[in-house]
Protein backbone atom coordinates (compact mmCIF):
# COMPACT_ATOMS: atom_id res chain seq x y z
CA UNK A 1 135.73 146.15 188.62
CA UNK A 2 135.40 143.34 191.53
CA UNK A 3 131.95 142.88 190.38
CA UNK A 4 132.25 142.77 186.53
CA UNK A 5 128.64 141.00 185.92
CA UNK A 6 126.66 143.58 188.57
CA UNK A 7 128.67 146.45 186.53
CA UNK A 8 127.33 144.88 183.11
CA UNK A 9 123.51 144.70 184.63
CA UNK A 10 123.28 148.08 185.33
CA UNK A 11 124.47 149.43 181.64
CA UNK A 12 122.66 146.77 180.07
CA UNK A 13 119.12 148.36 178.74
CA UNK A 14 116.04 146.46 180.27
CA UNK A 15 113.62 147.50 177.04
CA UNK A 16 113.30 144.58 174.51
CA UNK A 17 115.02 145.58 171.31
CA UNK A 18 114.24 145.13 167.72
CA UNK A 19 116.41 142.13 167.50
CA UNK A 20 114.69 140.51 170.40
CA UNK A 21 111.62 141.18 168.88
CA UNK A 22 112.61 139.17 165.47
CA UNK A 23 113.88 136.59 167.46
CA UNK A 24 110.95 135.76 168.91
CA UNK A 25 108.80 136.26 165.72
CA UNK A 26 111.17 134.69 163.71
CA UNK A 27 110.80 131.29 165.26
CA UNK A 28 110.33 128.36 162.90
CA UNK A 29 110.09 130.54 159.66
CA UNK A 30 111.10 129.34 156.62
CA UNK A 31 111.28 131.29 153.91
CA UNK A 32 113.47 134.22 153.64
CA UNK A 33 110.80 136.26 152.42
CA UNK A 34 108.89 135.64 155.91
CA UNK A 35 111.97 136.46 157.50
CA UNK A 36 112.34 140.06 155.39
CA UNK A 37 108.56 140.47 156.34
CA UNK A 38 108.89 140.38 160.46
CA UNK A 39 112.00 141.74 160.39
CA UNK A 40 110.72 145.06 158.57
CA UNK A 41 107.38 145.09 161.26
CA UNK A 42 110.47 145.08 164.16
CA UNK A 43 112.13 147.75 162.74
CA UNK A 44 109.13 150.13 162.00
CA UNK A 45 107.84 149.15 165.61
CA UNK A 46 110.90 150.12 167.23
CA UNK A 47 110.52 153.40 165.00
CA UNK A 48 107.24 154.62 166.64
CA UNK A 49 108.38 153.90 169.95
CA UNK A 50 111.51 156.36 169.20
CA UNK A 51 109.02 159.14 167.90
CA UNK A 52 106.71 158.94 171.00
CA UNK A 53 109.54 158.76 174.35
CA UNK A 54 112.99 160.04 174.69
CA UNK A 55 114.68 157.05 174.87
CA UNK A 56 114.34 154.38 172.70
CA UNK A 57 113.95 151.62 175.74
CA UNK A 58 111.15 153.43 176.99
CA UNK A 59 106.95 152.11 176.72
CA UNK A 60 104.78 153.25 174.70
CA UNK A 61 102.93 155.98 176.45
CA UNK A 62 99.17 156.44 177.34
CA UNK A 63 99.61 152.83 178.91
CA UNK A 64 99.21 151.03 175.18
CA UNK A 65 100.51 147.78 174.91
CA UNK A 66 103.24 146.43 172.92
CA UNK A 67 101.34 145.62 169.03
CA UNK A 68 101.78 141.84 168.18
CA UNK A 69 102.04 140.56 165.00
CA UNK A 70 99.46 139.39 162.74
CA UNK A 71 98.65 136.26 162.86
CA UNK A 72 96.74 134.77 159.39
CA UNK A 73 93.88 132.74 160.49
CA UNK A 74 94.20 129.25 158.79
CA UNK A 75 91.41 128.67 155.68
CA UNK A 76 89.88 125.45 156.52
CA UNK A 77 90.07 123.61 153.96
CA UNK A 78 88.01 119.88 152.86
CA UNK A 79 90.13 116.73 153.60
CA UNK A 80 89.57 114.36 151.27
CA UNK A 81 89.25 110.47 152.66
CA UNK A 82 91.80 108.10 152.63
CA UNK A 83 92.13 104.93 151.16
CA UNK A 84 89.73 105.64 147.96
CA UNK A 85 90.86 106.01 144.25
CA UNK A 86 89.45 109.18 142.23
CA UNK A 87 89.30 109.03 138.25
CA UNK A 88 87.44 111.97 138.22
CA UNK A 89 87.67 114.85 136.18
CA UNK A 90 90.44 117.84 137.23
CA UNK A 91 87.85 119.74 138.97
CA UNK A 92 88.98 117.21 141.83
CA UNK A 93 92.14 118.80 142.50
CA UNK A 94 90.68 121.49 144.83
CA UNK A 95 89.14 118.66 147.02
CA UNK A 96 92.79 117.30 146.56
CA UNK A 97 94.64 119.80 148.79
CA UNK A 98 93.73 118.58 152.37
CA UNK A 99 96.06 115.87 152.78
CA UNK A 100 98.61 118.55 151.55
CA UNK A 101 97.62 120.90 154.17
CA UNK A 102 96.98 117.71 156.98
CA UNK A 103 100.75 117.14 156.15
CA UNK A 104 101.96 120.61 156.62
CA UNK A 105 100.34 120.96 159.84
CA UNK A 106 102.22 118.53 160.68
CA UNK A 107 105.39 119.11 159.44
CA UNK A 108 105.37 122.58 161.60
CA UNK A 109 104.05 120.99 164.91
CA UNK A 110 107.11 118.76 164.41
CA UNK A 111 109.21 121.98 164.20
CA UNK A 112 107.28 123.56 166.81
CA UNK A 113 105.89 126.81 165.37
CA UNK A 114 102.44 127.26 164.73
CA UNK A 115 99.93 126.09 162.10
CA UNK A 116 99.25 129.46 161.15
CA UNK A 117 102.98 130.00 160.48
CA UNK A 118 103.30 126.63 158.58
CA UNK A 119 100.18 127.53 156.69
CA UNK A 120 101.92 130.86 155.59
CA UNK A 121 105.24 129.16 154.12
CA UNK A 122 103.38 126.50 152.44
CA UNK A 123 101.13 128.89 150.97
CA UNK A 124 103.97 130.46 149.29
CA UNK A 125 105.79 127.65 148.64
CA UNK A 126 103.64 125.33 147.17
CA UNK A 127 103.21 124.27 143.60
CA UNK A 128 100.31 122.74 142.20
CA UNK A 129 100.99 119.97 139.58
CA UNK A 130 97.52 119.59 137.61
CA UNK A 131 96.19 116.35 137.10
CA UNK A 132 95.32 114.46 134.04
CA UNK A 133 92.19 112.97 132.95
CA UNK A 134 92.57 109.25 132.24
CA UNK A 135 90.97 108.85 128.60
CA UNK A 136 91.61 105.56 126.51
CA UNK A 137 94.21 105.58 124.01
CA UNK A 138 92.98 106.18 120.94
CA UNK A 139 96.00 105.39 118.81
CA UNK A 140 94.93 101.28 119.56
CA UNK A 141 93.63 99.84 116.83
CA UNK A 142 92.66 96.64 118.81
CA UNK A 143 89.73 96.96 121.12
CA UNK A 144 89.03 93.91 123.81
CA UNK A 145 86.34 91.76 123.43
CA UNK A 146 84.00 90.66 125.90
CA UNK A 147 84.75 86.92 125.95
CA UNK A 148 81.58 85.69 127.89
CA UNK A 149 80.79 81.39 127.83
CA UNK A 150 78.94 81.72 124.38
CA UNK A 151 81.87 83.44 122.59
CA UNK A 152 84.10 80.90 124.26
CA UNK A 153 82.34 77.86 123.40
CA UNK A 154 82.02 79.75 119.68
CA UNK A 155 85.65 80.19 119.61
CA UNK A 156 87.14 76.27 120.69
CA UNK A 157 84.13 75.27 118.19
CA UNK A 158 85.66 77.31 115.48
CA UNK A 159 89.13 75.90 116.30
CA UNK A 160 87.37 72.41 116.21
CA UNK A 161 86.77 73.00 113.37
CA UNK A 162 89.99 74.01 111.47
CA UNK A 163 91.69 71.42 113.05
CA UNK A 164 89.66 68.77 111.74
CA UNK A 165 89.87 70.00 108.76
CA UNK A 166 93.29 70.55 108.72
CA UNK A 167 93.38 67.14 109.58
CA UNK A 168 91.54 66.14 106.70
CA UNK A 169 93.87 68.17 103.88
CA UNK A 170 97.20 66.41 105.60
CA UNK A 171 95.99 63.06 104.99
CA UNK A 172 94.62 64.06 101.55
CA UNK A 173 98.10 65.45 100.72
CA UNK A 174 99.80 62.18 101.64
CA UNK A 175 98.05 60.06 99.99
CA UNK A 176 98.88 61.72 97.09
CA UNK A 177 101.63 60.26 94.90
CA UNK A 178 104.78 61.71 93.10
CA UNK A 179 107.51 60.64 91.15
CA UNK A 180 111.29 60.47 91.94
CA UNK A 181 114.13 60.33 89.46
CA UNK A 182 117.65 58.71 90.72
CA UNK A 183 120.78 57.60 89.95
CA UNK A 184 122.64 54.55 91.71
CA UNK A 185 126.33 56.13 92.52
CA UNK A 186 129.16 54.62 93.52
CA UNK A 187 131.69 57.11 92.52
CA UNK A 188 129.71 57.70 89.13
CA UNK A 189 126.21 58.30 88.27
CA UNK A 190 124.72 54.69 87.52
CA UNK A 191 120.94 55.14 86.14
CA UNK A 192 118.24 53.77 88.36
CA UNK A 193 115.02 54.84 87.23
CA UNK A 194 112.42 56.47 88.87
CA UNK A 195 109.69 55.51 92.12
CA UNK A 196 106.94 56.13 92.67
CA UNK A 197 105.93 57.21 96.00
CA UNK A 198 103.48 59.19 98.16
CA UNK A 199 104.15 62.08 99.69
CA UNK A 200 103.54 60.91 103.13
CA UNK A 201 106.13 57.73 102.53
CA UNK A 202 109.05 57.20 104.85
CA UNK A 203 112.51 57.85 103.03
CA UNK A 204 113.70 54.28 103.69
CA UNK A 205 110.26 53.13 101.64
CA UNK A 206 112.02 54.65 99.04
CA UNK A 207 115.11 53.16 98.99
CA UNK A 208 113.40 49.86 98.84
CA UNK A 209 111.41 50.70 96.03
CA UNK A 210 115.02 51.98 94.39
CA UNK A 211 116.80 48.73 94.74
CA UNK A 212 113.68 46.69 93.62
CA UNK A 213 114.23 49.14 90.55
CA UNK A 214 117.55 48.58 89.72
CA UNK A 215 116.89 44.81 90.27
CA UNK A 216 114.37 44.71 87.46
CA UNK A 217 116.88 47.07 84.94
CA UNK A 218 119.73 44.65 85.38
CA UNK A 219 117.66 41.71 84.06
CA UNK A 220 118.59 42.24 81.14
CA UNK A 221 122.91 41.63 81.81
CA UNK A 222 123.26 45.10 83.46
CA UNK A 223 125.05 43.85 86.01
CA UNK A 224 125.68 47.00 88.19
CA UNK A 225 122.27 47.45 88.84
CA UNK A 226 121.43 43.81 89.52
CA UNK A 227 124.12 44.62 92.27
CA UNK A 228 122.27 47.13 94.14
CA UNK A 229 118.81 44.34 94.64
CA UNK A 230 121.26 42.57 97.24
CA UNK A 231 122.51 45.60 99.49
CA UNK A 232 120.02 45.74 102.30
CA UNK A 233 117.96 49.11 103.18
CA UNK A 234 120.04 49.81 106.07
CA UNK A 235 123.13 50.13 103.98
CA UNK A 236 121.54 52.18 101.64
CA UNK A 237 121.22 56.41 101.77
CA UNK A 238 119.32 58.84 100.12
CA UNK A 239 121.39 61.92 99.18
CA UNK A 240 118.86 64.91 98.11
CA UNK A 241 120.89 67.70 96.64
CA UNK A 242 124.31 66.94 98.57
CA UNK A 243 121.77 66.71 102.33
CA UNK A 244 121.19 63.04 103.15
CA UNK A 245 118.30 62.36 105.02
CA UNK A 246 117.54 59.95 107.35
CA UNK A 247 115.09 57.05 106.69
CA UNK A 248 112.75 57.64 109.72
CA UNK A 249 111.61 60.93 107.91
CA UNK A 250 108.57 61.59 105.98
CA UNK A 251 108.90 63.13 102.33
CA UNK A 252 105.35 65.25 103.90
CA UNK A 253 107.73 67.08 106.60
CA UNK A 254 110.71 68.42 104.22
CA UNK A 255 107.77 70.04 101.87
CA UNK A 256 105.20 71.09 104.98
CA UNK A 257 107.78 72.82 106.76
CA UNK A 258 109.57 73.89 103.41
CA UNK A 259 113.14 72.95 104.63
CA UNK A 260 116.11 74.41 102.46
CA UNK A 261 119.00 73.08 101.73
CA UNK A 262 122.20 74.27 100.53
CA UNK A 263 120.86 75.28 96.63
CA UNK A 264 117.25 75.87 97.53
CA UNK A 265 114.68 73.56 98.38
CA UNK A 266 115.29 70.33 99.26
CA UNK A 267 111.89 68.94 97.88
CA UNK A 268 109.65 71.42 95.42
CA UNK A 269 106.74 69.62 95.62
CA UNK A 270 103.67 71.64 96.55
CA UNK A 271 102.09 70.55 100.10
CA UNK A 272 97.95 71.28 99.27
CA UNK A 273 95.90 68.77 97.35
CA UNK A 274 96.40 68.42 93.61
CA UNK A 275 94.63 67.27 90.84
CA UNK A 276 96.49 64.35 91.36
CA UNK A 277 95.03 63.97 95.16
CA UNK A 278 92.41 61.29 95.76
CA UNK A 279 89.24 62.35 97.29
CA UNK A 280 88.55 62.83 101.05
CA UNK A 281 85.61 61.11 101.35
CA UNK A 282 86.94 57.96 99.62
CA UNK A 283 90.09 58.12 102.79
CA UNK A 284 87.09 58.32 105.13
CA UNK A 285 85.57 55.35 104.26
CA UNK A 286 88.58 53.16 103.99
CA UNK A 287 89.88 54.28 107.37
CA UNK A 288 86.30 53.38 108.83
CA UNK A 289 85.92 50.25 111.49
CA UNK A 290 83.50 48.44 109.53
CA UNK A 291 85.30 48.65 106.41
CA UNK A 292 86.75 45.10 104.41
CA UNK A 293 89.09 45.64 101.48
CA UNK A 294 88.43 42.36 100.19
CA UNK A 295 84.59 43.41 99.61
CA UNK A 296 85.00 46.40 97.68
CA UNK A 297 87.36 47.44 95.07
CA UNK A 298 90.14 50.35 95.44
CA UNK A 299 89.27 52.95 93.89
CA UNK A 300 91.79 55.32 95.05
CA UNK A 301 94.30 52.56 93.94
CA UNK A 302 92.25 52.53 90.44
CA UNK A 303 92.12 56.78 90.22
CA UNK A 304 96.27 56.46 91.02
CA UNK A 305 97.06 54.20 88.26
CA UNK A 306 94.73 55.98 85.58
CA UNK A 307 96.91 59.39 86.21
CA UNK A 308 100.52 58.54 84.06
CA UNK A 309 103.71 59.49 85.48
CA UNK A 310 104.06 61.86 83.19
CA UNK A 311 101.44 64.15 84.91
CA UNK A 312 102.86 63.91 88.84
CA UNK A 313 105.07 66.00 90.33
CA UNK A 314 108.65 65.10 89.92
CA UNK A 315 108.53 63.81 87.08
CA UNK A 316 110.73 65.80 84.95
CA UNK A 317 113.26 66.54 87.69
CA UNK A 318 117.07 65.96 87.48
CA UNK A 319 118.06 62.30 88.52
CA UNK A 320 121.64 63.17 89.55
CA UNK A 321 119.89 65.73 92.30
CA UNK A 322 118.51 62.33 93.95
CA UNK A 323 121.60 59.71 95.05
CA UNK A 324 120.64 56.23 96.18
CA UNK A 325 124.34 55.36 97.93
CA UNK A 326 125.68 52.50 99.29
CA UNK A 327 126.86 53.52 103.30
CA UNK A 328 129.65 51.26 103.22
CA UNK A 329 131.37 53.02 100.27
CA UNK A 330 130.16 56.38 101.82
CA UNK A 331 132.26 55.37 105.11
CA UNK A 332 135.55 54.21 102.83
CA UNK A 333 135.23 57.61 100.74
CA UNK A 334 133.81 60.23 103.10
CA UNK A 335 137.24 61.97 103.02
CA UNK A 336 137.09 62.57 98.88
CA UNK A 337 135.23 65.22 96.97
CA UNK A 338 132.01 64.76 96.90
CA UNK A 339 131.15 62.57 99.42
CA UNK A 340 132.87 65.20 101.66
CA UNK A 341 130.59 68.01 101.06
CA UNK A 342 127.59 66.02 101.87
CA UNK A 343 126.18 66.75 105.92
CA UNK A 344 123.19 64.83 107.22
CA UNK A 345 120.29 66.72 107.82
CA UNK A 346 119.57 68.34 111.07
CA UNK A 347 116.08 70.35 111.96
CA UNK A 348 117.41 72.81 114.02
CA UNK A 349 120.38 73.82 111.37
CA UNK A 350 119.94 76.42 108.64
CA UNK A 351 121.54 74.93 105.29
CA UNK A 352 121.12 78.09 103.80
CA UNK A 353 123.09 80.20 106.21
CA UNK A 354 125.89 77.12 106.51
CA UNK A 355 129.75 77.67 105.36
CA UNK A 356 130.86 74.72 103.84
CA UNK A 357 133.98 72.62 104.72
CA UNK A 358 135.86 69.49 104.56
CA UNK A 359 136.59 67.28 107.26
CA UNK A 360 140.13 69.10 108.02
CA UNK A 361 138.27 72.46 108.38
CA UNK A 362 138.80 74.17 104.89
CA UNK A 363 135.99 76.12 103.43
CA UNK A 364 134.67 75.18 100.02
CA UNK A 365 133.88 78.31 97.48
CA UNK A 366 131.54 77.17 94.79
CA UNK A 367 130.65 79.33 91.77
């Protein structure tokens, strides 16, 4: 017992055992299933050698050698190059599989078993995910156009094209005239009359026509209308259905870009060419350089006159719905009902979506 490691040596057996046999098989498996596999060839080796000698440390007799395992010789297989996009059809995928296998290999010389070995697991383990032909969708009803220099050219000629004409109909449509009923108020509804205007008139034309009106309806001893002649434009406001609008506006904006106010539309007036609209070509030629009114007559001033009032648009509208108001009373009565409810009109503000209220913040509820 002085010499406890000579006294292991000699019972310790010098014939490599099934274990050692896995262990050195086993090296850099995997899978369990690989494991089960050399583990089973160990044990059925170690078997035969038990049959043939007495002891089971002994070697195989008749001088054979010690059987190794089977090694699976690798299935070359194509690797596809690098660096080049495939929309081919999914008989590609077998092509496909060499960078998988260029990646396994390695993967196991990393771990340091063999390529056979790695081959084996990967085998086993791998799952191949099919690949899908790239078709166009047919569910899009749009399909691209091929926009070469002609269809270009074609297309900023067609827009050309619209524009002028668009150009064209807007000046048509404000030339054309319409009439205007108001009332004067100053706390009540004084009768004024009713202008005549074009569409494409500034609001503060208007209000100059208006007191011109009411200057010629109190000749006759009316002498709140002969009032309103000597209050200057500036003082004066135009209150369209409780919205007053400001005199740098045209009457051709509230009806092309159909603004609503707080009952509907502030204007109803139609914004295409009417029988009441003069002709194009007639605009053309007074607009041109070489043209001299004083050689020619107007005959878009003559068509104007021959069509009555009667037969414009506006004509048989309410007069209260239009206000000609003086500011200075508006300023000195803003607080009372109904100069109160009144707001100034604002392009970016819905009307129609507003909640009404006084100056001190209390909502109004109208029937």
């Amino acid at each position: 017992m002085s010499n406890p490691e000579g006294s292991n040596a000699r019972f310790t057996s010098q014939a490599a055992t099934a274990e050692d046999l896995l262990k050195e098989q086993t090296v850099g498996l995997v899978n369990l299933s690989d494991f089960r596999k050399r583990r089973a060839e160990a044990l059925e080796l170690k078997e035969r050698e038990g049959s043939t000698g007495d002891s089971g440390a002994g070697t195989p007799r008749d001088g054979a050698s010690t059987p190794q395992p089977l090694i699976k010789k690798k299935k070359k297989r194509k690797i596809a190059a690098k660096g080049k996009l495939s929309f081919g059809d999914d008989e590609d995928d077998v092509d496909g599989g060499g960078d998988s296998a260029a990646v396994s290999t390695a993967n196991a010389s990393s771990r340091g078993t063999t390529p056979a070995d790695s081959s084996a697991v990967n085998s086993e383990s791998e799952v191949r995910i099919p690949r899908k032909k790239l078709n166009a969708n047919a569910n899009v009803g749009m399909k691209p156009r091929v926009m070469t220099k002609a269809a270009l050219a074609r297309e900023a000629e067609q827009a050309e094209t619209a524009r002028k004409e668009f150009i064209a109909m807007r000046k048509v449509v404000k030339a054309t005239e319409i009439v205007i009923p108001f009332v004067f108020y100053d706390g009540t509804n004084v009768p004024g009359g009713r202008c005549r205007v074009k569409k494409g008139d500034h609001i503060w034309l208007f209000l100059d026509k208006a007191r011109k009106v009411g200057a010629e309806l109190g000749v006759g001893g009316d002498k709140s209308r002969r009032d309103w002649a000597r209050v200057s434009v500036d003082d004066l406001m135009l209150v369209r259905d409780q919205v007053i609008l400001p005199h740098h506006y045209e009457f051709y904006h509230f009806l092309f870009n159909k603004v609503v106010g707080f009952n509907g539309p502030i204007f109803s007036y139609s914004a295409e060419p009417t029988k009441a609209s003069p002709d194009a070509a007639e605009l053309e030629a007074s607009e041109a350089p070489d043209f001299n009114p004083l050689d020619r007559r107007d005959k878009t001033r003559d068509k104007a006159a021959q069509i009555p009032d009667v037969d414009l648009e506006g004509h048989d509208d309410d007069p209260t719905v239009t206000k000609v108001v003086d500011r200075r009373w508006y300023e000195r009565n803003k607080h009372i009902y109904p100069a109160s409810v009144w707001t100034e009109y604002n392009p970016e503000q819905d009307l129609s979506k507003t909640q009404r209220k006084d100056t001190e913040g209390n909502a109004f509820f109208f029937s």
